[in-house]
Structures are given as structure tokens and as C-alpha cells.
Protein backbone atom coordinates (compact mmCIF):
# COMPACT_ATOMS: atom_id res chain seq x y z
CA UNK A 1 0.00 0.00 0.00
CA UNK A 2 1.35 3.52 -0.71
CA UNK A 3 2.47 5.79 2.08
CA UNK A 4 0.40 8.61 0.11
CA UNK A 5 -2.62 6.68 -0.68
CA UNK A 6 -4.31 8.55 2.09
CA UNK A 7 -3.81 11.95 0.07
CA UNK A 8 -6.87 13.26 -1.99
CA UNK A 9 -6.18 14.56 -5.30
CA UNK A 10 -6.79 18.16 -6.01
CA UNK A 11 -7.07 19.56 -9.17
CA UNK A 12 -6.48 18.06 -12.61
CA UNK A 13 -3.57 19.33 -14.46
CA UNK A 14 -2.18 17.89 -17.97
CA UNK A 15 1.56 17.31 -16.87
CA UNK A 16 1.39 17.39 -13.10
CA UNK A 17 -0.19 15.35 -10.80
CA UNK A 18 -0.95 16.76 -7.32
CA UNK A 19 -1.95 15.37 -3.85
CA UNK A 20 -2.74 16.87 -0.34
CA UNK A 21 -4.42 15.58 2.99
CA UNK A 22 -7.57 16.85 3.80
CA UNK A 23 -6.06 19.32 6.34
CA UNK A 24 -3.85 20.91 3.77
CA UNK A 25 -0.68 20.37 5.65
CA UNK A 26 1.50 18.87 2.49
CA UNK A 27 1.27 19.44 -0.91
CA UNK A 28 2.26 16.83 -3.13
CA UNK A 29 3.40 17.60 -6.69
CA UNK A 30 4.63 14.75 -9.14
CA UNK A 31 6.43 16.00 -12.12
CA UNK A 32 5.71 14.53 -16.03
CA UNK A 33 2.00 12.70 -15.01
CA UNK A 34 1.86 12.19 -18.58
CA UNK A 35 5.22 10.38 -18.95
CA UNK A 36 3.73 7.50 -19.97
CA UNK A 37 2.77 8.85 -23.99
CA UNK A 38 5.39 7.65 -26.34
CA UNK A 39 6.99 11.16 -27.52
CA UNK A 40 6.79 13.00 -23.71
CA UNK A 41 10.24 13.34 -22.40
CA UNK A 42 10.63 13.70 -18.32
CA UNK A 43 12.55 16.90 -19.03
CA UNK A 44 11.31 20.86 -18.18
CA UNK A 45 9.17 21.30 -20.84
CA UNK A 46 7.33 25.18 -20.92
CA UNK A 47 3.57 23.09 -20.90
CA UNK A 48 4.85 21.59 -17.31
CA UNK A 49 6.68 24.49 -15.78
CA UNK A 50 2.99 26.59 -16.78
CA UNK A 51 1.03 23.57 -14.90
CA UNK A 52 3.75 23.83 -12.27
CA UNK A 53 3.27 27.88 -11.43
CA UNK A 54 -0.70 27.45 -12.14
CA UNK A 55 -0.98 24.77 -9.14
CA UNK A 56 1.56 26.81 -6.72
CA UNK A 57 0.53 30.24 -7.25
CA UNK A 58 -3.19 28.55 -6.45
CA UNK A 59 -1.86 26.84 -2.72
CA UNK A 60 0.70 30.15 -1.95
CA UNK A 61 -1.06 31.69 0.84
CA UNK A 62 -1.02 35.89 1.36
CA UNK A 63 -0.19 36.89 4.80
CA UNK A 64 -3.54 37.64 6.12
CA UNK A 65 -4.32 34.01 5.09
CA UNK A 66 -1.83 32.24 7.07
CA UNK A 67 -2.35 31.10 10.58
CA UNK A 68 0.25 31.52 13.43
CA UNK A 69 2.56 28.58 14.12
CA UNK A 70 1.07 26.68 11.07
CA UNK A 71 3.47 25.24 8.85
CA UNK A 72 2.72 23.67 5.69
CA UNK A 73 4.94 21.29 3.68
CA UNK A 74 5.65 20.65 0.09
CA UNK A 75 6.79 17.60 -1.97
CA UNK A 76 8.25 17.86 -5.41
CA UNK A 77 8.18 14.67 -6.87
CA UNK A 78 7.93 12.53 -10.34
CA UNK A 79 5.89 10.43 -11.64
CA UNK A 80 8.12 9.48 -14.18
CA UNK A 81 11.26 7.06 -13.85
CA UNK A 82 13.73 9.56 -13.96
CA UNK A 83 13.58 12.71 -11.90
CA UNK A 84 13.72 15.48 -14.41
CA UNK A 85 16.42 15.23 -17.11
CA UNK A 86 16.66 19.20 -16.90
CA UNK A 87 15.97 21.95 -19.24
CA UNK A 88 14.32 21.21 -23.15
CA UNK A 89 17.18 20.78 -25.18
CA UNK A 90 14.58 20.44 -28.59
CA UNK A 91 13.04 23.92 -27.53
CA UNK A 92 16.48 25.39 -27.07
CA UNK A 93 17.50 24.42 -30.29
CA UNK A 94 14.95 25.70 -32.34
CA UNK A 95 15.14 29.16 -29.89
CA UNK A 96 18.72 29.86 -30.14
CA UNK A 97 19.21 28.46 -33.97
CA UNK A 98 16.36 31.31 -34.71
CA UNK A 99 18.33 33.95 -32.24
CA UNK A 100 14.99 34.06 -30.55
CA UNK A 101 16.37 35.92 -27.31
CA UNK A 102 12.90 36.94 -25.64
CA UNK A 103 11.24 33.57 -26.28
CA UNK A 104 14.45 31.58 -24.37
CA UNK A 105 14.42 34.92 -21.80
CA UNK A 106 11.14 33.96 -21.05
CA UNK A 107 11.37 30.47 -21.02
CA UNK A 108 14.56 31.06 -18.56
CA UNK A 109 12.50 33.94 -16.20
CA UNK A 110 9.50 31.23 -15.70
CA UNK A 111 11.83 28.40 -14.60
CA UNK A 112 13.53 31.02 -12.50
CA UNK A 113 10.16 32.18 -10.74
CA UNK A 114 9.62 28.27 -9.54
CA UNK A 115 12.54 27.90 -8.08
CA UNK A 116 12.89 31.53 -6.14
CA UNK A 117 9.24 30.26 -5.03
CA UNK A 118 10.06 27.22 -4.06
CA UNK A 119 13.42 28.18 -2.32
CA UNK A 120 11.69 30.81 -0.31
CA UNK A 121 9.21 28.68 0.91
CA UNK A 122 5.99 29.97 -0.93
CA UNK A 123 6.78 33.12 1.09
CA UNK A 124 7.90 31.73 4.25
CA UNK A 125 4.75 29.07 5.78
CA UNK A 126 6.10 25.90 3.54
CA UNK A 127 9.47 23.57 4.33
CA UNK A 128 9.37 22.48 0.77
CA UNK A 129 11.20 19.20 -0.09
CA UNK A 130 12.24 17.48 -3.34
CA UNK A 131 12.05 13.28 -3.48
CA UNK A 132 14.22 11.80 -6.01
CA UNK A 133 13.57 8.26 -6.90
CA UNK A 134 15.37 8.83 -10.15
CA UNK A 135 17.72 10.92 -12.15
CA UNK A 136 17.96 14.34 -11.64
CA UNK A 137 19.95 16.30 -14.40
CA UNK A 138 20.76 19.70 -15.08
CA UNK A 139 17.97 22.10 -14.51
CA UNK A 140 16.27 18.73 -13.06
CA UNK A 141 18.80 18.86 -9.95
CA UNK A 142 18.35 22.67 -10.00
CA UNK A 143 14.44 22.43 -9.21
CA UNK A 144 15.60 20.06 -6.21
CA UNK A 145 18.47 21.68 -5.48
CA UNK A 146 15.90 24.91 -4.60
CA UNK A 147 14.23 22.90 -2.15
CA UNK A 148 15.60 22.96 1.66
CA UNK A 149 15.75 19.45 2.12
CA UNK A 150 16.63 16.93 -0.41
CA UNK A 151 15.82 13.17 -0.08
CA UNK A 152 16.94 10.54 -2.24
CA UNK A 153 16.55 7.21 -3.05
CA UNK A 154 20.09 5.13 -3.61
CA UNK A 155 21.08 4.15 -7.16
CA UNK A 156 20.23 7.52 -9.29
CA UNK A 157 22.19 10.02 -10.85
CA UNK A 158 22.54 13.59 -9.99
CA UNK A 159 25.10 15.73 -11.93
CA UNK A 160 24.94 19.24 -13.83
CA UNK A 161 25.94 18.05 -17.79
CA UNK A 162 25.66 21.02 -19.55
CA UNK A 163 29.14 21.87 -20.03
CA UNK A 164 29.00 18.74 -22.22
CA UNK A 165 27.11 20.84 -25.23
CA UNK A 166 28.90 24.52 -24.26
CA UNK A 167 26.16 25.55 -21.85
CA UNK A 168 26.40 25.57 -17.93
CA UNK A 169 23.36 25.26 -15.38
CA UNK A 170 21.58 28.72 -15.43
CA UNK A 171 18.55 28.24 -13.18
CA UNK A 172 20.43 28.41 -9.88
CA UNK A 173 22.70 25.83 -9.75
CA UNK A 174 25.62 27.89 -8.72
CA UNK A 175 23.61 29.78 -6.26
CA UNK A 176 22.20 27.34 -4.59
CA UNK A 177 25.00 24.44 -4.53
CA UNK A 178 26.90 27.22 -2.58
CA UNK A 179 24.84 26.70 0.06
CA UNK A 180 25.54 23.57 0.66
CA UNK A 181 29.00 22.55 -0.79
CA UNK A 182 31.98 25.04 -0.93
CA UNK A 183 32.04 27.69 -3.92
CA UNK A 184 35.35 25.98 -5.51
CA UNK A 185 33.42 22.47 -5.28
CA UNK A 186 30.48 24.10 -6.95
CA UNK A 187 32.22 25.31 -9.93
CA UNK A 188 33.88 21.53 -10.21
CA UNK A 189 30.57 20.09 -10.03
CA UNK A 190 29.51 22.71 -12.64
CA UNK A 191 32.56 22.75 -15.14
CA UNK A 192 32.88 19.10 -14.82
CA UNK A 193 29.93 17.62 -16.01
CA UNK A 194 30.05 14.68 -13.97
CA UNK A 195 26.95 12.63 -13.04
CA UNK A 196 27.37 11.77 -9.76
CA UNK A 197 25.23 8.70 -7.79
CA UNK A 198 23.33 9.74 -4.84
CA UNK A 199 25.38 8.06 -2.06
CA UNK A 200 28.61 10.05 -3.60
CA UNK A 201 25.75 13.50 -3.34
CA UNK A 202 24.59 12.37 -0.08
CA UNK A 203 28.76 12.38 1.28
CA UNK A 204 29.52 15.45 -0.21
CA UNK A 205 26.62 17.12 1.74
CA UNK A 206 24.22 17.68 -1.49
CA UNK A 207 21.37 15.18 -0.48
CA UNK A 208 20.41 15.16 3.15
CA UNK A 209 18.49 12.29 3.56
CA UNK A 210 19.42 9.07 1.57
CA UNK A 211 17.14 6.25 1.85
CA UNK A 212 16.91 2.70 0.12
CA UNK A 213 15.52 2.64 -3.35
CA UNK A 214 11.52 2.34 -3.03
CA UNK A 215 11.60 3.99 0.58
CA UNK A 216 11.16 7.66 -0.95
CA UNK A 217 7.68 8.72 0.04
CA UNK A 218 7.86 6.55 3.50
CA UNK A 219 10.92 8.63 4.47
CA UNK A 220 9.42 12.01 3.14
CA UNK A 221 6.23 11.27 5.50
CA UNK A 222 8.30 11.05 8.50
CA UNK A 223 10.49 13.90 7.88
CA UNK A 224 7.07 15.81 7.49
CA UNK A 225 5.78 13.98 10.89
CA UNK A 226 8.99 15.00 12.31
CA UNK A 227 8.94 18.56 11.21
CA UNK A 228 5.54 18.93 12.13
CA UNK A 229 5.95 18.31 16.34
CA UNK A 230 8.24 21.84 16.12
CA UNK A 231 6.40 24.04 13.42
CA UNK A 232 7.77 27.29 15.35
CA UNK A 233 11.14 26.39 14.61
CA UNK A 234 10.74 25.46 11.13
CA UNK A 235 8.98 28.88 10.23
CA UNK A 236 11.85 30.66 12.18
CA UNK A 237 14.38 28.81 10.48
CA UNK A 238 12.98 29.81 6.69
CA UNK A 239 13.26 33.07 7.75
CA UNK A 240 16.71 33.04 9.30
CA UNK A 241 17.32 31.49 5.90
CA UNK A 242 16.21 34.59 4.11
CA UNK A 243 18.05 37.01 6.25
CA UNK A 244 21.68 34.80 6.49
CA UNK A 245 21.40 33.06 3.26
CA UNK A 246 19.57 34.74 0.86
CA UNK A 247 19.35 33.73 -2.86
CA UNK A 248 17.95 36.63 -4.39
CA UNK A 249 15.35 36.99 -7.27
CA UNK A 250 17.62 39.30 -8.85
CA UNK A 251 20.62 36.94 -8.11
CA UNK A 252 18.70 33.96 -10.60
CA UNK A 253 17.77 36.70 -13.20
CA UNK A 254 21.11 38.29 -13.54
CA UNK A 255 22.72 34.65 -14.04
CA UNK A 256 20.14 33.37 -15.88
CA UNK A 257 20.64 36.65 -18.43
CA UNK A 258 24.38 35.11 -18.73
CA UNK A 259 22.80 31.70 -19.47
CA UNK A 260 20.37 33.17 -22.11
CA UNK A 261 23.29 35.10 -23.55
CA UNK A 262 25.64 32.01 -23.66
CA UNK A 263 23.00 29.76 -25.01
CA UNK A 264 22.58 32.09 -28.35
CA UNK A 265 26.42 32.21 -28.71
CA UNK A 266 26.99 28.61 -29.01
CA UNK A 267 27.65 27.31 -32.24
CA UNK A 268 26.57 23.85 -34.62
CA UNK A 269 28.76 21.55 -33.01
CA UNK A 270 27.14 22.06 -29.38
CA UNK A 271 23.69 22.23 -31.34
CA UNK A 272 24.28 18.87 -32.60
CA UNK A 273 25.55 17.62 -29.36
CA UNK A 274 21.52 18.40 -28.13
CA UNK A 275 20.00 16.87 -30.85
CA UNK A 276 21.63 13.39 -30.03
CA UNK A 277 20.99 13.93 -26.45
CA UNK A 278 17.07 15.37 -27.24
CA UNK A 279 16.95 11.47 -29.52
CA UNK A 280 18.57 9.47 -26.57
CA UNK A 281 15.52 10.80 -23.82
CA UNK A 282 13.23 10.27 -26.99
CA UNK A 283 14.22 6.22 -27.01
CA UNK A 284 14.46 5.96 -23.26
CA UNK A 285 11.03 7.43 -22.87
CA UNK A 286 9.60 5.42 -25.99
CA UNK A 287 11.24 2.50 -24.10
CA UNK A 288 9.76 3.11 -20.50
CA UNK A 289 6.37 3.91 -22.46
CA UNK A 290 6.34 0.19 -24.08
């Protein structure tokens, strides 16, 4: 029996499926809920990130709404057998091959609202938390990486490959790997383009809960359980994260400009290099969809 089959579904989205208790404590987002069509790759596609913001914006709460001491929690998760396998290389193609600059810009801005949301706890009430029960590339790991905790099943693959086709991770990466790993081991994690397993993440301080594969959700529930007996604390704590650590919206945007910029300067060779990554997620999801 699931650990989640108590949670009602709310709301009926194309990409995303979503689940929260009748109390509206946790909010439960799965990623790609339509992973299993033939030609729909588990990546950040613009229909997803729109189905994404649509369901948050609709559960972020305005001050006068929220209740004292009440914390909420939220859960980004996939349905799909790999985590996210990061930005949509076909879409950047076709954008930076027709110099589109304001159509990548605003591709780029939206994925950099979600994660400033998400990292900033819907304005301070949630403790949001990313579950990865499968790979989590490149802007993938950047949507989990905005989360403040991180729990992961053993046996998938976390890494930042865009160096790989000229590119580097512009949704926040840098900014928020330096929050939990040193700025010089960023950049190697960056400028490498290694995929790394989740035990190595979990060591090196990325992932802070590590769990055995299928033991995801179970371990997400008692983290929330956990959190949940010392709410004051947790609401304190996201906003002594604000004030000591703060990732800025205008931090993301000014990198992400430098992404945009470096995405339209890269030339036929790195272009290719997407196209034959873009066809391997297209036989892997054709594969899983079989």
C-alpha cells in the first residue's frame, strides 16, 4: 500500500499530478503525469513548468491568510522514472538556432520564478522538499536543489551536464550548490559535467536524507511527521534562511541573463551535441512507455 494513498487529489492538471491531505498540511506535486505517452520526455518542458506555477501560485497563501505557528509542507516529486532530465534541449535548439532571445528569456524567467518560489518557501509558511527516486539532471537537480531538504533514493544520478554541449546550469545551480558545498566544489561540479550517484551527493553534503531505493515517500512522510511536532522552529528557520542566506530573485535573473546570452552564442557543433541527447531521452522514454 502507498504511504500517500491517504492523500486526496486536487485539481487536474495535464503534466502534473498533485496530492494533499484533507487538512492541507503537504502538498504533493509529481512531475511529467503524462510520462507514460510515447513522444513526452521527463525533461522541463514550458507546458509543465505553466502547470507547475498554475498549481503553486493557487496553494501560496497571502499573509492575512496564514495562521500563526502553522506550517505547511511541500513535496516535489515525479511520476516518471527519472527525476527530471533538466531543461528542453529540442526547444532550445529551435530558440537559439532562430536567435529568438525573448522567447528563451522567457522560457529562462519562468523556470527562475519556480525555483525563487520554491526556495523561499511559498513566502515563508512551507518547508518544501524534493524526493528523487530517479535521475535528476541539469535544470532537473536545479528544481531540487531549490528545495531545503533533499531526499533521495540510492542508485540515481545527480550531476549538472551542460558543459558537455557549451552551456552551464543557469537556473540556480551555482547559487544554490553554494549553500551547501563550498564555492570551488560548486564550480567543479559545474565545469565538470560529472553525473554523480546519490550516495557520492549524499557524502559530499548535497542530499540530506538518503534512503533505500523504493523507501522515498515513506521517508518524506516522516520527515514531514517529524517537522511537524516543532512548526515554530521550522517557520523561524525559513526566515533566518532569508536574512543569512539569501538567494535573491535578482541573483537567478542576472545569471540566468548570462545563461540566455551564452546559449545564443553557441555554435553547430554544441547544437548537434543536443539533438543526439534530445533522440537518446526520446528512445528511453519510448522505451519506459512500451
Amino acid at each position: 500500500m502507498s504511504t500517500i494513498e491517504k492523500l486526496q487529489r486536487t485539481h487536474t492538471f495535464p503534466t502534473i499530478r498533485v496530492q494533499t491531505p484533507p487538512d492541507g498540511s503537504a502538498h504533493w506535486l509529481y512531475m511529467h503525469a503524462d510520462a507514460g505517452q510515447a513522444d513526452v520526455r521527463p525533461c522541463c518542458r514550458f507546458e509543465m513548468l505553466e502547470d507547475m506555477w498554475s498549481y503553486m501560485s493557487s496553494i501560496t497563501l497571502r499573509e492575512s491568510q496564514r495562521h500563526q505557528g502553522q506550517l505547511r509542507h511541500f513535496v516535489l516529486a515525479s511520476a516518471a522514472s527519472a527525476y527530471n532530465l533538466g531543461g528542453d534541449l529540442e526547444l532550445f535548439g529551435r530558440l537559439i538556432r532562430e536567435g529568438n532571445r525573448e522567447r528563451l528569456l522567457s522560457y529562462a524567467r519562468r523556470c527562475v520564478e519556480g525555483v525563487h518560489h520554491v526556495h523561499t518557501g511559498f513566502g515563508g509558511d512551507m518547508h518544501t522538499i524534493a524526493l528523487v527516486q530517479g535521475d535528476a539532471l541539469g535544470g532537473g537537480l536545479e528544481m531540487a536543489l531549490a528545495c531545503h531538504t533533499i531526499v533521495a533514493e540510492e542508485g540515481v544520478g545527480m550531476g549538472l551536464p551542460e558543459v558537455l554541449f557549451g552551456l552551464f546550469p543557469g537556473m540556480g545551480a551555482y547559487s544554490f550548490l553554494c549553500k551547501r558545498v563550498t564555492p570551488r566544489q560548486a564550480e567543479k561540479m559545474i565545469l565538470s559535467g560529472e553525473v554523480y550517484s546519490s550516495e557520492e551527493m549524499y557524502r559530499l553534503g548535497v542530499v540530506d536524507v538518503l534512503v533505500p531505493k523504493g523507501q522515498g515517500e515513506s521517508a518524506v512522510q516522516d520527515l514531514i511527521r517529524q517537522q511537524q511536532r516543532a512548526p515554530h522552529s521550522y517557520l523561524a528557520m525559513n526566515s533566518v534562511r532569508r536574512i543569512g542566506q539569501p538567494v535573491s530573485y535578482e541573483e537567478l535573473m542576472g545569471i540566468t541573463e548570462v545563461w540566455v546570452d551564452t546559449a545564443l552564442a553557441l555554435g553547430d557543433k554544441s547544437l548537434r551535441t543536443m539533438e543526439r541527447i534530445v533522440r537518446a531521452q526520446t528512445r528511453r522514454a519510448s522505451q519506459e512507455a512500451a
